[in-house]
Protein backbone atom coordinates (compact mmCIF):
# COMPACT_ATOMS: atom_id res chain seq x y z
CA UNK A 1 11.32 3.42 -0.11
CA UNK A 2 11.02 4.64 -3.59
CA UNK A 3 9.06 7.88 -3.80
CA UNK A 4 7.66 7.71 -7.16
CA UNK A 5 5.75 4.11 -5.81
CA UNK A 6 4.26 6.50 -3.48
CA UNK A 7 1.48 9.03 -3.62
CA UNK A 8 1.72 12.79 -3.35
CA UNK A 9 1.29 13.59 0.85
CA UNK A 10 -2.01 15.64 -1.09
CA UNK A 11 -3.25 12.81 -2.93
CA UNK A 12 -6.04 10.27 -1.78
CA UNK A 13 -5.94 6.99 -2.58
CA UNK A 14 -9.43 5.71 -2.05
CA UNK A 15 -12.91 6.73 -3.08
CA UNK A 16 -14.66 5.78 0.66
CA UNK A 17 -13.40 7.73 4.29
CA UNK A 18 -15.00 6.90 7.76
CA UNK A 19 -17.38 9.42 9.19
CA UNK A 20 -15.82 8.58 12.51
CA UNK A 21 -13.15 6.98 14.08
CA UNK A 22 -13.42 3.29 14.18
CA UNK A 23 -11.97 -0.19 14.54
CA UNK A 24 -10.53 -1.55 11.47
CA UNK A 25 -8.18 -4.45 11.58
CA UNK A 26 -5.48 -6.63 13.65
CA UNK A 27 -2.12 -6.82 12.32
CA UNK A 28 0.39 -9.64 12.61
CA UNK A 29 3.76 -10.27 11.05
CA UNK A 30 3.85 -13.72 9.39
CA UNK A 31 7.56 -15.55 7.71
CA UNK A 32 4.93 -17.44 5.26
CA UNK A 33 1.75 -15.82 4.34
CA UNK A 34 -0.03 -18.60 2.21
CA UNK A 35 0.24 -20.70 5.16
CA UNK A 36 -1.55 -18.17 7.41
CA UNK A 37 -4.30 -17.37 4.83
CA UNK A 38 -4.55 -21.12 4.25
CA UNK A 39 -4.95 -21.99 7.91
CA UNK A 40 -7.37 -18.80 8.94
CA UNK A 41 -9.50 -20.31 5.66
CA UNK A 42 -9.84 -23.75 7.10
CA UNK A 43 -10.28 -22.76 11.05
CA UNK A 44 -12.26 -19.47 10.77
CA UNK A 45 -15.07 -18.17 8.84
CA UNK A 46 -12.93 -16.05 6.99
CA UNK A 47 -11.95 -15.27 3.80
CA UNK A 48 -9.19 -14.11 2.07
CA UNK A 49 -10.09 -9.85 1.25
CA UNK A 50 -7.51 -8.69 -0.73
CA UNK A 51 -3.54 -10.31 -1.48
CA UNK A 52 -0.69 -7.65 -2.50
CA UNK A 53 2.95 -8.47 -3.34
CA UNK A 54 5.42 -5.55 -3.67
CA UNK A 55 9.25 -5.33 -2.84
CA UNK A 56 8.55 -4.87 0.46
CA UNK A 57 6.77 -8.43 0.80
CA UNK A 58 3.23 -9.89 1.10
CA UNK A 59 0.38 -8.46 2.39
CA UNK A 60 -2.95 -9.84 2.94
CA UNK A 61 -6.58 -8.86 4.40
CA UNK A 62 -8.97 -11.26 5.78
CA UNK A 63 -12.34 -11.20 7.06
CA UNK A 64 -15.73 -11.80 7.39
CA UNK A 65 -18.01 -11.49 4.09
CA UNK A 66 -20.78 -10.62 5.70
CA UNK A 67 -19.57 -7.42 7.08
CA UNK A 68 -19.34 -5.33 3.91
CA UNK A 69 -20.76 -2.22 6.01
CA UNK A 70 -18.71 -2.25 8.73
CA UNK A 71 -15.43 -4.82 8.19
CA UNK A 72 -12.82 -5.50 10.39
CA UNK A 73 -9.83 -7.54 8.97
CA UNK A 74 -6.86 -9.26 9.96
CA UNK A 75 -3.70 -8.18 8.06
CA UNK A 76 -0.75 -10.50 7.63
CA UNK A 77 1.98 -8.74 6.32
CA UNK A 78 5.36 -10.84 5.53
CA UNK A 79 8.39 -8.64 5.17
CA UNK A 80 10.73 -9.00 1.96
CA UNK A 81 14.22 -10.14 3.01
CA UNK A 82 16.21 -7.01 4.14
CA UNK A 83 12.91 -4.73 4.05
CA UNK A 84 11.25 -5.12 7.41
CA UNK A 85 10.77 -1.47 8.34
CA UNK A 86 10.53 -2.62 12.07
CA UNK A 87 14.06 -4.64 11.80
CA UNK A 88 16.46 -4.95 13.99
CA UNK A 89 12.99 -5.74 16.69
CA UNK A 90 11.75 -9.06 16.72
CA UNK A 91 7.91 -9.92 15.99
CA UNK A 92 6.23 -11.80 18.58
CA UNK A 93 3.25 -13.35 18.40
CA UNK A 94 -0.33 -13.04 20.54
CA UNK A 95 0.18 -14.82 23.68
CA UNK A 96 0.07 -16.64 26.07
CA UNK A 97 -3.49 -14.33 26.91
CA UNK A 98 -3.28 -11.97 23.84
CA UNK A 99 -5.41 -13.16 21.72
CA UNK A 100 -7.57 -12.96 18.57
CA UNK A 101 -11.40 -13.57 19.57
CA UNK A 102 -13.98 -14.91 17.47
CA UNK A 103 -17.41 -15.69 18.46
CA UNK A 104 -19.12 -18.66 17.05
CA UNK A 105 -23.42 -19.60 16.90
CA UNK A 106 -23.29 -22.59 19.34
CA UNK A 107 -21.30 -24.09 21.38
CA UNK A 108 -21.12 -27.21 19.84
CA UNK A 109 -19.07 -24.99 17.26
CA UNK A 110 -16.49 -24.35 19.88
CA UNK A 111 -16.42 -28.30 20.44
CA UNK A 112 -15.51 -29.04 16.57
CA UNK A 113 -13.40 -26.51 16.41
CA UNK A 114 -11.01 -27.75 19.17
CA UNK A 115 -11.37 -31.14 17.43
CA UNK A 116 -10.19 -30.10 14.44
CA UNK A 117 -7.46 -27.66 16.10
CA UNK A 118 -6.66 -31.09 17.97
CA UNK A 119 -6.14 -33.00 15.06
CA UNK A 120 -3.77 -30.23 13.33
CA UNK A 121 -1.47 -30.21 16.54
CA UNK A 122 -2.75 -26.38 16.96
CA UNK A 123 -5.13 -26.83 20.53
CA UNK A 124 -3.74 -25.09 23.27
CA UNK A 125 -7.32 -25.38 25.44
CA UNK A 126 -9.66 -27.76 24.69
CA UNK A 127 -13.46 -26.67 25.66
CA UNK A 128 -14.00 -25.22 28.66
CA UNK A 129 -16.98 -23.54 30.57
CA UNK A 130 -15.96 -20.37 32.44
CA UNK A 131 -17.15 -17.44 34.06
CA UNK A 132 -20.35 -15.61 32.59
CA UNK A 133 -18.39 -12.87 31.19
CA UNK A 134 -16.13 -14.70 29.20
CA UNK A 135 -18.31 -17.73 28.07
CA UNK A 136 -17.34 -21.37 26.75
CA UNK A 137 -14.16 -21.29 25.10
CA UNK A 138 -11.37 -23.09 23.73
CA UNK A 139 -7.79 -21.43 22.75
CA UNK A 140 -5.87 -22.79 19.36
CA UNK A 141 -2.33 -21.53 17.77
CA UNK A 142 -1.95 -20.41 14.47
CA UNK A 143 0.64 -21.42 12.57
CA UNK A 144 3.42 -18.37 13.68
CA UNK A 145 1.99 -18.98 17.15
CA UNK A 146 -0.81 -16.56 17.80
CA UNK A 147 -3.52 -17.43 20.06
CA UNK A 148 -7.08 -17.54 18.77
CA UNK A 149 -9.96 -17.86 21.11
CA UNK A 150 -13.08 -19.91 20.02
CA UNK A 151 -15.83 -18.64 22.62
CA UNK A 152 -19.53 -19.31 22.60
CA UNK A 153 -21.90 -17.51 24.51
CA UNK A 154 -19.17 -14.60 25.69
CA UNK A 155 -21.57 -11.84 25.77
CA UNK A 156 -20.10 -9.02 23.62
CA UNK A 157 -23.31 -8.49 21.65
CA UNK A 158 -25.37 -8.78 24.58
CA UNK A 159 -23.78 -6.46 26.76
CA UNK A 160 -23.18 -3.88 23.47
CA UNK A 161 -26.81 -3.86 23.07
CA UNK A 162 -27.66 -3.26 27.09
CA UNK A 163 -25.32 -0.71 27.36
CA UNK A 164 -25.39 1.13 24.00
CA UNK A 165 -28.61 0.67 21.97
CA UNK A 166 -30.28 4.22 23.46
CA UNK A 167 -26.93 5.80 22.90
C-alpha cells in the first residue's frame, strides 16, 4: 500500500465521531460493482451514498436517504486485479439463511417485490406467511448471490420499542 496515499496514524480524517459505539454498515465483496449498485437501486429503497475508485478497486456506500441521523449502509467493495488484501480466501456470499433484511410498509410491498425479483430470475422464496416473529416474507438473490429478505410485519420496531423505549 503506498504510505504517502495514507494518513498520518495521528491524523483524522473526518469532521463527525460517534458518541457511542454503533451499527454502521454491511460489507460484501462484489466482481462488478455497477451491477450491484444498479440492482440494489431498482429492488431496494436505496440509493447510491458515496462511489470511490482507487488502485485498490471500487468502493461504494448505499443506503437509505432518510436516515441522515443515524445511517447504516451497505458497502460493496470490488478488489483491483492482484490487490485483494483478503486473497488467496475466497468471498462467499450471504446464504442460504444469511441474509440482508429490509423491512417494507405493507405487505403488498413484499408481494411486488417477489414479482419483480420473479421476473429478473432473482426469487429464491416467493411470499410467504410465517411465524409472528419473523413476519411475511419473501427471499431474492442479488446479482453475486446474496440473499435479501423482503419481510412485512417482522416486528423489529415493535419489539425495540417494548423492550427499550424506558431504557
Amino acid at each position: 500500500m503506498n504510505s504517502e496515499a495514507q494518513p498520518a496514524e495521528t491524523e483524522v480524517n473526518h469532521a463527525f465521531h460517534v458518541s457511542r459505539q454503533t451499527w454502521t454498515h454491511i460489507a460484501l465483496h462484489c466482481k462488478n460493482i455497477d451491477e450491484m449498485i444498479s440492482w440494489y437501486e431498482q429492488h431496494t429503497h436505496f440509493s447510491l451514498l458515496f462511489k470511490e475508485e482507487d488502485p485498490f478497486g471500487a468502493g461504494a456506500w448505499m443506503g437509505d436517504k432518510s436516515q441522515v441521523e443515524q445511517p447504516f449502509v451497505l458497502v460493496f467493495q470490488q478488489f483491483a486485479e492482484g490487490n485483494d488484501p483478503f486473497s488467496p480466501a475466497e468471498h462467499h456470499p450471504l446464504g442460504p439463511f444469511a441474509h440482508i433484511g429490509i423491512e417494507v410498509p405493507a405487505k403488498e410491498d413484499v408481494d411486488d417485490i417477489a414479482a419483480k425479483a420473479e421476473k429478473s430470475g432473482s426469487l429464491i422464496m416467493g411470499p410467504v406467511r410465517m411465524p409472528k416473529r419473523i413476519g411475511y416474507i419473501c427471499f431474492v438473490r442479488d446479482p453475486e448471490g446474496n440473499v435479501v429478505e423482503f419481510s412485512f410485519d417482522q416486528g423489529v420496531y415493535t419489539k425495540a420499542r417494548e423492550a427499550w423505549a424506558g431504557e
